[in-house]
N, C-alpha and C. Protein backbone atom coordinates (compact mmCIF):
# COMPACT_ATOMS: atom_id res chain seq x y z
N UNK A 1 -11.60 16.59 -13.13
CA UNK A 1 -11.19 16.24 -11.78
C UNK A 1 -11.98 15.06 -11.25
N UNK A 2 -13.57 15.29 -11.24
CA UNK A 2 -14.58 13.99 -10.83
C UNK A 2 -13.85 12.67 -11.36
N UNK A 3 -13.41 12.71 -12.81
CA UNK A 3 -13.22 11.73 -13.50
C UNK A 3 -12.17 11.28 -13.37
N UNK A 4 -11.00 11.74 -13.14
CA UNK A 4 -9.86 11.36 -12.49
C UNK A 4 -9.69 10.66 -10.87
N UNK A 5 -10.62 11.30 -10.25
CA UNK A 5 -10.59 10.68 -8.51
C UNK A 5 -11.81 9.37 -9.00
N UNK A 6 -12.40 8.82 -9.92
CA UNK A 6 -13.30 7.80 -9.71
C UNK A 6 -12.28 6.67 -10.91
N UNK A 7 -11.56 7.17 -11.58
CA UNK A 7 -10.29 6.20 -12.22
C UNK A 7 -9.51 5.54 -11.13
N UNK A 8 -8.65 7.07 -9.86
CA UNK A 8 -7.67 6.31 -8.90
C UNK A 8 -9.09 5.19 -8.21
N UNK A 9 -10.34 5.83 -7.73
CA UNK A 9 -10.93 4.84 -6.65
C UNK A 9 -11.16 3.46 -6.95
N UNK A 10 -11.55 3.26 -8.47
CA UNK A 10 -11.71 2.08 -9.25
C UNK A 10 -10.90 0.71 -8.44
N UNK A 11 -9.59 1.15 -8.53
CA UNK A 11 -8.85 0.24 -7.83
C UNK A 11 -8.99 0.15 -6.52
N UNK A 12 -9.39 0.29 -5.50
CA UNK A 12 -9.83 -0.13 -4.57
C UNK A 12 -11.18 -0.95 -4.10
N UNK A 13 -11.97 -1.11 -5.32
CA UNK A 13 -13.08 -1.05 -5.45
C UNK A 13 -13.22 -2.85 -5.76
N UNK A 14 -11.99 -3.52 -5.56
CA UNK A 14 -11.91 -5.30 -5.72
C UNK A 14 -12.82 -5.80 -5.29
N UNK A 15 -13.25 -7.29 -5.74
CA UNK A 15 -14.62 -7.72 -5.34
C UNK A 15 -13.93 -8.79 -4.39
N UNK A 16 -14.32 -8.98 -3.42
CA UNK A 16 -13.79 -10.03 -2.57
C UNK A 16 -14.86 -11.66 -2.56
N UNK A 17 -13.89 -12.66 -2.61
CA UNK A 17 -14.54 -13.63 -2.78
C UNK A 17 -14.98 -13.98 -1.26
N UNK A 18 -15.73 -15.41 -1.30
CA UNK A 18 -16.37 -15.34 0.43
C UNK A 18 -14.75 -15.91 1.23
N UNK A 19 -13.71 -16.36 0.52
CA UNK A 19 -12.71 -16.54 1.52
C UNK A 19 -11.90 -15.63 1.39
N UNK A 20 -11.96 -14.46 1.26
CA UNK A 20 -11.25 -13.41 1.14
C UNK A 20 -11.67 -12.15 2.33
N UNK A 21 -10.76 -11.37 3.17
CA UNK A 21 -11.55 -9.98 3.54
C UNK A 21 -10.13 -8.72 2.99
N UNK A 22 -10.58 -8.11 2.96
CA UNK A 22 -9.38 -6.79 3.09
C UNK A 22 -10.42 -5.65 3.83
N UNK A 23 -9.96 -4.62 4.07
CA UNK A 23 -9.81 -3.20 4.44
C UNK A 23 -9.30 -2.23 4.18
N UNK A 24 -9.68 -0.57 4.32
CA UNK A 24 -9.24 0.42 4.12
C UNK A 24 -8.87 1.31 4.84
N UNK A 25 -7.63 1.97 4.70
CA UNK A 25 -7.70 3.04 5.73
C UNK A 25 -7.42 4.34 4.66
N UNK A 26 -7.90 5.77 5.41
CA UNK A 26 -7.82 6.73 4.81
C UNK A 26 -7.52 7.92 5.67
N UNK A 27 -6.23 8.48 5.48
CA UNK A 27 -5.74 9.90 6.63
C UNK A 27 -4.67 10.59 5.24
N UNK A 28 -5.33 12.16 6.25
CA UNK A 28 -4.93 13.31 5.29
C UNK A 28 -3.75 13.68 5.94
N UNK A 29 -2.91 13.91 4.81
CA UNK A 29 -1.70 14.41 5.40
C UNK A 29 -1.33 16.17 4.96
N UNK A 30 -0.95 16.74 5.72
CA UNK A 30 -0.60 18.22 5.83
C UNK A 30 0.47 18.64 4.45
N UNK A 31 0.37 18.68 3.15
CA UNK A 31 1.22 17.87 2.25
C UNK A 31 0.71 18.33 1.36
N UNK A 32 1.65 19.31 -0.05
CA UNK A 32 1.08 19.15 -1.65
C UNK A 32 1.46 17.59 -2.12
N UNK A 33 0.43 16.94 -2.59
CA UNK A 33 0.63 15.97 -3.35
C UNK A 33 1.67 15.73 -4.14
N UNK A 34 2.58 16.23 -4.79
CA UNK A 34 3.48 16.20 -5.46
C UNK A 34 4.67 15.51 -4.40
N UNK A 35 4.40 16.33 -3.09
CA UNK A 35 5.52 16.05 -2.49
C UNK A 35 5.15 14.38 -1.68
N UNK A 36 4.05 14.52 -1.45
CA UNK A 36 3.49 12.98 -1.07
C UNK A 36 4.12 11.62 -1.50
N UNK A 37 3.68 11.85 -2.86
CA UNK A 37 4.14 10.97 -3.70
C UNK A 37 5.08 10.54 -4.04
N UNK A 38 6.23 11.79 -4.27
CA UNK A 38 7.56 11.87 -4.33
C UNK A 38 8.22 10.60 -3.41
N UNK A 39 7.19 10.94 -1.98
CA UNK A 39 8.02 9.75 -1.02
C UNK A 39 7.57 8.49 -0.81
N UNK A 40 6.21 8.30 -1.47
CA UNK A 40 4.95 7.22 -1.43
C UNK A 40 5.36 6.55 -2.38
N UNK A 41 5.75 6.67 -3.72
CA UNK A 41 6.46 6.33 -5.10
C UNK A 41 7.60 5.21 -5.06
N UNK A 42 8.34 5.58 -4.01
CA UNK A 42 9.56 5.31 -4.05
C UNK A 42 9.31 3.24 -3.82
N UNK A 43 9.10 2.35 -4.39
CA UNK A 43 8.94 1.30 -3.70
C UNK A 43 10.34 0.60 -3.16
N UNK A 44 11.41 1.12 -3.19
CA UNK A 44 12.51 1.06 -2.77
C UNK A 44 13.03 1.49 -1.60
N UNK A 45 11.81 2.39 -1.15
CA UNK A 45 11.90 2.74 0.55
C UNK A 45 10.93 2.95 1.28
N UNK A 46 10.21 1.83 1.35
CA UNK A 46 9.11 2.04 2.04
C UNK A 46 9.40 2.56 3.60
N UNK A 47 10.57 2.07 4.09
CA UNK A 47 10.66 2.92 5.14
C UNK A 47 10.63 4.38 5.34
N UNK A 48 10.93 5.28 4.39
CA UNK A 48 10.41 6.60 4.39
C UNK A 48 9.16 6.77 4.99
N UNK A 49 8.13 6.17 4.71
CA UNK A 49 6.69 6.22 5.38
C UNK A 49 6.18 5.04 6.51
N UNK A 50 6.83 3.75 6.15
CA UNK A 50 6.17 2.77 7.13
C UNK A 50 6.77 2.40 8.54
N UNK A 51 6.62 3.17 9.68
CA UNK A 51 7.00 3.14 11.01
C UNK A 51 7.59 1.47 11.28
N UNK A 52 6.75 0.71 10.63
CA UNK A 52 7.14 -0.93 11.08
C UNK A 52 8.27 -1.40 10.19
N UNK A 53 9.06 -0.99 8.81
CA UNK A 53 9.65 -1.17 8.19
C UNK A 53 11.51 -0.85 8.37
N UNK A 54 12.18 -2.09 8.96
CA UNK A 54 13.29 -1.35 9.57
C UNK A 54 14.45 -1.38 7.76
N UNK A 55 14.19 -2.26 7.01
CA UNK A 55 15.08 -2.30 6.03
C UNK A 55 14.48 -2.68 4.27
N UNK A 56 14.98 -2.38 3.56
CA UNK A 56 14.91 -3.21 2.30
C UNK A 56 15.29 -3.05 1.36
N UNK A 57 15.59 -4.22 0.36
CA UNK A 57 16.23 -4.33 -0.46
C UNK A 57 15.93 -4.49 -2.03
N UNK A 58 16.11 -4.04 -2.88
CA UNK A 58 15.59 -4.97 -4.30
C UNK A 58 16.31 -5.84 -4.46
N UNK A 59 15.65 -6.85 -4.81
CA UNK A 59 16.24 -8.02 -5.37
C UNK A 59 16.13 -8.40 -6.67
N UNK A 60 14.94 -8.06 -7.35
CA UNK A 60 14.85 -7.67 -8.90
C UNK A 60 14.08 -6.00 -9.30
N UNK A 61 14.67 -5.75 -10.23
CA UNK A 61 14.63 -4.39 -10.86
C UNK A 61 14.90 -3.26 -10.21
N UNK A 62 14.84 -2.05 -11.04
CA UNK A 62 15.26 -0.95 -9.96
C UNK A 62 14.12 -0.26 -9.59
N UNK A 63 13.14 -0.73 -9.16
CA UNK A 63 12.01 -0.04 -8.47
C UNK A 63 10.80 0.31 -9.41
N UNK A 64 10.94 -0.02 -10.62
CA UNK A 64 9.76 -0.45 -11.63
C UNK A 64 8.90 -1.05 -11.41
N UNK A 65 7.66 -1.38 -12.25
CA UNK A 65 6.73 -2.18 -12.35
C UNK A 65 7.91 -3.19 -12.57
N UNK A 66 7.25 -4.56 -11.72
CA UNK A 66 7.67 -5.97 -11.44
C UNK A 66 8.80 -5.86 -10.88
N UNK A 67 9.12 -4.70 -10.26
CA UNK A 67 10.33 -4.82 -9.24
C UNK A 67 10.06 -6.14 -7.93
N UNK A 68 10.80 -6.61 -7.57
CA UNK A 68 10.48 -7.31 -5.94
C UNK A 68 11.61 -7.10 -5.02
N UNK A 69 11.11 -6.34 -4.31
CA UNK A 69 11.69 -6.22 -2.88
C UNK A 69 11.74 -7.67 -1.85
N UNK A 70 12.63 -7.05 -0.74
CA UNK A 70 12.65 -7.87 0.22
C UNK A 70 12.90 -6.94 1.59
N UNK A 71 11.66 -6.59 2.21
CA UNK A 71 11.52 -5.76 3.38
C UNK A 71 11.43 -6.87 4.80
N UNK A 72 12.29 -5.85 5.63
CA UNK A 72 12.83 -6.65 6.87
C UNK A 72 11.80 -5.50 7.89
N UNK A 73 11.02 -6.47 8.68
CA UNK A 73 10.42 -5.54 9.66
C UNK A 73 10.82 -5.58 11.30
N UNK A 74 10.36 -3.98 11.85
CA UNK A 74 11.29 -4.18 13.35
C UNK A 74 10.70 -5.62 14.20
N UNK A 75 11.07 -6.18 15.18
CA UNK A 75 11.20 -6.84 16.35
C UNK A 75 9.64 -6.51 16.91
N UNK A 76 8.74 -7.47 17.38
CA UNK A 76 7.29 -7.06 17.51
C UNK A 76 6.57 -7.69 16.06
N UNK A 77 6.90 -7.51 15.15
CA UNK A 77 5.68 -7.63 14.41
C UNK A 77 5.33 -9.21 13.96
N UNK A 78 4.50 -10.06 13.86
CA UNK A 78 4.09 -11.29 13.13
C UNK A 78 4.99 -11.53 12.66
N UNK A 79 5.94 -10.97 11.51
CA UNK A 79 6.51 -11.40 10.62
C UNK A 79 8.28 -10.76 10.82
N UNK A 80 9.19 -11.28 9.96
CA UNK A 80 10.41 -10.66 9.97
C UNK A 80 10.89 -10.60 8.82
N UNK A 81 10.13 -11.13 7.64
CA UNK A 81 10.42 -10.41 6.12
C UNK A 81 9.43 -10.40 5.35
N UNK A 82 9.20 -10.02 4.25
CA UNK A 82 8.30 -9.88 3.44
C UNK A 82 9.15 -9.92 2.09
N UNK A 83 8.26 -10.67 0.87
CA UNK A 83 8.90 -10.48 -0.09
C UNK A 83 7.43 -9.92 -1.22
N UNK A 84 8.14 -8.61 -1.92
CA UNK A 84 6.93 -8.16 -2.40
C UNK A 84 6.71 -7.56 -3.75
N UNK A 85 6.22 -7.77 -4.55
CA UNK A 85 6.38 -7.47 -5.76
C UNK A 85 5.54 -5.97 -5.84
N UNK A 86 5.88 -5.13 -7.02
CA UNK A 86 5.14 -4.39 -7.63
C UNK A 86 4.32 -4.35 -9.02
N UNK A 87 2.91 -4.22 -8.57
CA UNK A 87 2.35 -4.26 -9.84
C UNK A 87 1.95 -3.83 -10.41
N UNK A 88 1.52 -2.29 -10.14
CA UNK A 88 1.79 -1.06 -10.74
C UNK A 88 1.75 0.60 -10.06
N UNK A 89 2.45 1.10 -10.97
CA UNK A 89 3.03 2.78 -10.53
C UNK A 89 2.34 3.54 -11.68
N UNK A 90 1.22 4.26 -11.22
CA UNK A 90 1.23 5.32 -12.18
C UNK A 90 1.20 6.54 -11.83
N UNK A 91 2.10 7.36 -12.30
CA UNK A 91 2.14 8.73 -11.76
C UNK A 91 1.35 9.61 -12.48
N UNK A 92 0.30 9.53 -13.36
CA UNK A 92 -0.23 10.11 -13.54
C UNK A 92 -1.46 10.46 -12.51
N UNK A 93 -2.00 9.25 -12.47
CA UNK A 93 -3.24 8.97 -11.46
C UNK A 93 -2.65 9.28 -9.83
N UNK A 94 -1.33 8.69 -9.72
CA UNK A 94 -0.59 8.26 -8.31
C UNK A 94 -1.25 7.02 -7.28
N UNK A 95 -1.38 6.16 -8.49
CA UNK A 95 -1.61 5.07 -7.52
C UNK A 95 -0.20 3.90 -7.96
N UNK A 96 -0.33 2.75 -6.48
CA UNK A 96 0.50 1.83 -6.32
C UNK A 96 0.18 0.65 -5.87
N UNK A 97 0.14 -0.43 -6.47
CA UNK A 97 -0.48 -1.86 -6.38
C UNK A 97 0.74 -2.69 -5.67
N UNK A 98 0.94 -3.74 -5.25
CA UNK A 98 2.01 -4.08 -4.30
C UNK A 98 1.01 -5.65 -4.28
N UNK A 99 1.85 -6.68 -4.87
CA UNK A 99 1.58 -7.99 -3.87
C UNK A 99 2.35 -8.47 -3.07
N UNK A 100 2.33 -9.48 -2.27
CA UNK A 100 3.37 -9.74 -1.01
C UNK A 100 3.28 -11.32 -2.15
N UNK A 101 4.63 -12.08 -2.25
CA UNK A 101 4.99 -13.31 -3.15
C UNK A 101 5.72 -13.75 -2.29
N UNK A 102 6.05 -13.75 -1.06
CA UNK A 102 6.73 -14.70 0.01
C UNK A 102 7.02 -13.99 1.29
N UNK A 103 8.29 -14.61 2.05
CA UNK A 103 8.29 -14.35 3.46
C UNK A 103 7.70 -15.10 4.63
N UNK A 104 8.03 -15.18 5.91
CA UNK A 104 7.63 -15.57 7.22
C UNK A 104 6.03 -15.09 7.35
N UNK A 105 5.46 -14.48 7.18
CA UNK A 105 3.81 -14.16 7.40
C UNK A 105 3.00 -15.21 7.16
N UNK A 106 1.85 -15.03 7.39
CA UNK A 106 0.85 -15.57 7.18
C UNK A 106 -0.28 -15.62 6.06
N UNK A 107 0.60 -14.30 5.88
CA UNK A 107 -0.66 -13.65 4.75
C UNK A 107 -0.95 -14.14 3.64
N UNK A 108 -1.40 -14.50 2.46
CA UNK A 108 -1.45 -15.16 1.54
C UNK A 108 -2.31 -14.60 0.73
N UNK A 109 -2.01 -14.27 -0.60
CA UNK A 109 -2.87 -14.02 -1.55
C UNK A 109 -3.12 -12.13 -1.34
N UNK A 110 -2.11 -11.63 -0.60
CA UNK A 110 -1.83 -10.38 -0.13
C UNK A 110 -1.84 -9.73 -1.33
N UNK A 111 -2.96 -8.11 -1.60
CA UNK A 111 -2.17 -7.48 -2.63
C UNK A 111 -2.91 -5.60 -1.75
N UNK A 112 -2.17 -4.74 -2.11
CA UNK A 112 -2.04 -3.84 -1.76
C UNK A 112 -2.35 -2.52 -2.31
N UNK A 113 -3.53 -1.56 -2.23
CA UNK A 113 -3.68 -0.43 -3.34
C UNK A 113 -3.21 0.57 -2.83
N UNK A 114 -2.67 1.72 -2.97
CA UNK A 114 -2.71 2.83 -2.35
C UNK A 114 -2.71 4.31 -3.38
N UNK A 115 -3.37 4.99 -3.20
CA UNK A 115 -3.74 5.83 -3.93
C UNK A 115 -4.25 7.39 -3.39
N UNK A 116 -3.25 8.76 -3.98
CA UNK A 116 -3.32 9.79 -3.56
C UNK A 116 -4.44 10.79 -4.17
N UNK A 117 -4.97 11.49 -3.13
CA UNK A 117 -5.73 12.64 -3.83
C UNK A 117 -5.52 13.99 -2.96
N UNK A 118 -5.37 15.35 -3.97
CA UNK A 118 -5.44 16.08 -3.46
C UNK A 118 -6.96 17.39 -3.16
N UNK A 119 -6.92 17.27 -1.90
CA UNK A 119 -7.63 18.31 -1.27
C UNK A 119 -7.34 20.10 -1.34
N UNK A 120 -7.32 20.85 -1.89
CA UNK A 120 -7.20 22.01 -1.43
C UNK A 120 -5.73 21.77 -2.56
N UNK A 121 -4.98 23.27 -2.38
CA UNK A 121 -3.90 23.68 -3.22
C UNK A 121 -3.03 24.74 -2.49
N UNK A 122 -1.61 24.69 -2.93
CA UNK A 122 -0.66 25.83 -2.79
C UNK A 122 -1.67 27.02 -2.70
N UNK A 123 -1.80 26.90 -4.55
CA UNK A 123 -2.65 27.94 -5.20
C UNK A 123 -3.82 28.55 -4.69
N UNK A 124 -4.65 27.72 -3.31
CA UNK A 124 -5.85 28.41 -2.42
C UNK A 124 -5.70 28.81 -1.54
N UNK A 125 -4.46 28.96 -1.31
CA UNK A 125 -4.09 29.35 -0.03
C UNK A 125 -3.85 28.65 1.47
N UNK A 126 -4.11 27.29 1.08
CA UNK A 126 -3.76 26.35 2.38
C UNK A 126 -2.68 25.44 2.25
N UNK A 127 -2.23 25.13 1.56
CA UNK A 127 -0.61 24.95 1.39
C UNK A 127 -0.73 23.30 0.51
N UNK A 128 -2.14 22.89 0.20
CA UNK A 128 -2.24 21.79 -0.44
C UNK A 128 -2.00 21.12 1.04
N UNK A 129 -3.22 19.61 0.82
CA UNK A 129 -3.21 18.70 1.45
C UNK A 129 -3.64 17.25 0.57
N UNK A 130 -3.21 16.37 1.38
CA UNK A 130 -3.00 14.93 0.36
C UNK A 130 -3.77 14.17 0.94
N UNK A 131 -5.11 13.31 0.62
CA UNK A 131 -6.04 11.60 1.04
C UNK A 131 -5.10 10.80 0.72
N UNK A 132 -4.43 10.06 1.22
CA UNK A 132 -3.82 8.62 0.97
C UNK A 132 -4.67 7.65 1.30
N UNK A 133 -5.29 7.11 0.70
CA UNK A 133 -6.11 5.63 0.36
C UNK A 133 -5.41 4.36 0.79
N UNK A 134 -5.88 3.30 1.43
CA UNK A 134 -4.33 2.50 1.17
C UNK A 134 -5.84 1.22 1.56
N UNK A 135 -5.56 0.36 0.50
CA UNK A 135 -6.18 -0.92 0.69
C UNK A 135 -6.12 -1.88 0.41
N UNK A 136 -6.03 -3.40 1.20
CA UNK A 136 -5.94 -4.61 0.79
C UNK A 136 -7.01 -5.16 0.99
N UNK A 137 -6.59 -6.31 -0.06
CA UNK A 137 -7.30 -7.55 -0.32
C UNK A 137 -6.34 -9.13 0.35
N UNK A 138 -6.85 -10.01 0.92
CA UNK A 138 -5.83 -10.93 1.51
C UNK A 138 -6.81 -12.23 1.45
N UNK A 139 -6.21 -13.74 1.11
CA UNK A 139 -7.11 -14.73 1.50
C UNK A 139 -7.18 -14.75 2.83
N UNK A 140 -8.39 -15.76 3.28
CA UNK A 140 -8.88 -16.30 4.68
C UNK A 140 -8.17 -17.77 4.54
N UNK A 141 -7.28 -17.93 5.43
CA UNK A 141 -6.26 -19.17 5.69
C UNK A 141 -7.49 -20.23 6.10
N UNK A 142 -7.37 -21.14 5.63
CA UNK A 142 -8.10 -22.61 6.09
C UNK A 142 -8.39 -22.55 7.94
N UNK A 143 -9.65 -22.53 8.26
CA UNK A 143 -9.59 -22.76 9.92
C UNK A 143 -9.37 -21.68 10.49
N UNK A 144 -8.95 -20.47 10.21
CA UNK A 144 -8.51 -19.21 10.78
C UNK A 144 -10.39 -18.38 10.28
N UNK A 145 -10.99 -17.58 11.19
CA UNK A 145 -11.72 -16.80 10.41
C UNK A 145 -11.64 -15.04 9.58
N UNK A 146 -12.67 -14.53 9.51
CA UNK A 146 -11.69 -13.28 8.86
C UNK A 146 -11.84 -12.56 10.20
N UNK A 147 -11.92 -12.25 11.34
CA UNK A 147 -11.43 -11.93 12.22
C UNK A 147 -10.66 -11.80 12.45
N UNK A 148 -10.03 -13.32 12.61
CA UNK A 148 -8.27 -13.38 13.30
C UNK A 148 -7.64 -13.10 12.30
N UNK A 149 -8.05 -13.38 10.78
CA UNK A 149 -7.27 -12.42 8.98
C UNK A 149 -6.78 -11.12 9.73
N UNK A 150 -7.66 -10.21 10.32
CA UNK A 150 -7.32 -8.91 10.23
C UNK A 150 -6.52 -8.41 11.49
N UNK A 151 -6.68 -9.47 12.31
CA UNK A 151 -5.73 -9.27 13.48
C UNK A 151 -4.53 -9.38 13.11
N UNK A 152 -3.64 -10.61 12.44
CA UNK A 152 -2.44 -11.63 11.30
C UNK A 152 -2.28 -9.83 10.94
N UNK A 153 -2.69 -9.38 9.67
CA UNK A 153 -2.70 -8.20 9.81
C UNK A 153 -2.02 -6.61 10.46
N UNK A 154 -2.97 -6.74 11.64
CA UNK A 154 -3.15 -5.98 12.54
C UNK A 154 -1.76 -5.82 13.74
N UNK A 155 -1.18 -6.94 13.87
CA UNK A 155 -0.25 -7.51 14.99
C UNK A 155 0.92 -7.10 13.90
């Protein structure tokens, strides 16, 4: 088990150069992992999970490694598409790598980890609960600092 949760963390664990920042966020969801994933997996609908995500489409593959999407986000946000590749799915581990390769944003050099662990079990009596990991790495735009990076971001 140790050895398996320090394989998924590995990948989050990117070295950032000095024009680079990313961040992490981490919330447990009420959830057996199995079923987490089931909907976290899907890179063909990220709207299942992402509140800001009103549409999307593949444009190459069917949701494989090196699939690329093209996600349309609601009204409010920085941006109004994203174009985003996948760079890897493993369901063994349950992690998911994601770069952003175009679109209206700002972002540049965007890539994306996210990675499940489970807490507790069916089998202990608390119904299984799921850590979703989720972290990027992004360049620092010329003249912008990593401040306003995480705001671009953030907005």
């Amino acid at each position: 088990m140790a050895d398996t949760v320090m394989k998924r963390t590995q990948y989050h664990t990117l070295g950032l150069s000095p024009n680079q920042c990313g961040s992490s966020l981490v919330q447990s969801i009420d959830a057996p992992l199995p079923l987490v994933w089931s909907i976290l997996r899907r890179f063909d609908n990220p709207q299942a999970y992402k509140q800001f995500v009103k549409s999307c489409t593949l444009s190459v593959g069917d949701g494989g490694i090196g699939s690329v999407r093209e996600v349309m986000v609601v009204s409010g946000m920085p941006a109004a598409t994203s174009m985003e590749r996948l760079d890897r799915l493993d369901d063994d581990l349950h992690v998911m790598m994601v770069s952003f390769i175009g679109g209206d944003h700002k972002l540049v050099n965007y890539r994306s980890t996210t990675s499940l662990h489970e807490i507790g079990s069916e089998e202990e009596g608390n119904g299984g609960r799921t850590v979703v990991v989720e972290s990027y790495v992004v360049d620092v735009p010329a003249g912008i600092s990593k401040e306003d990076t995480f705001r671009i971001k953030r907005d």
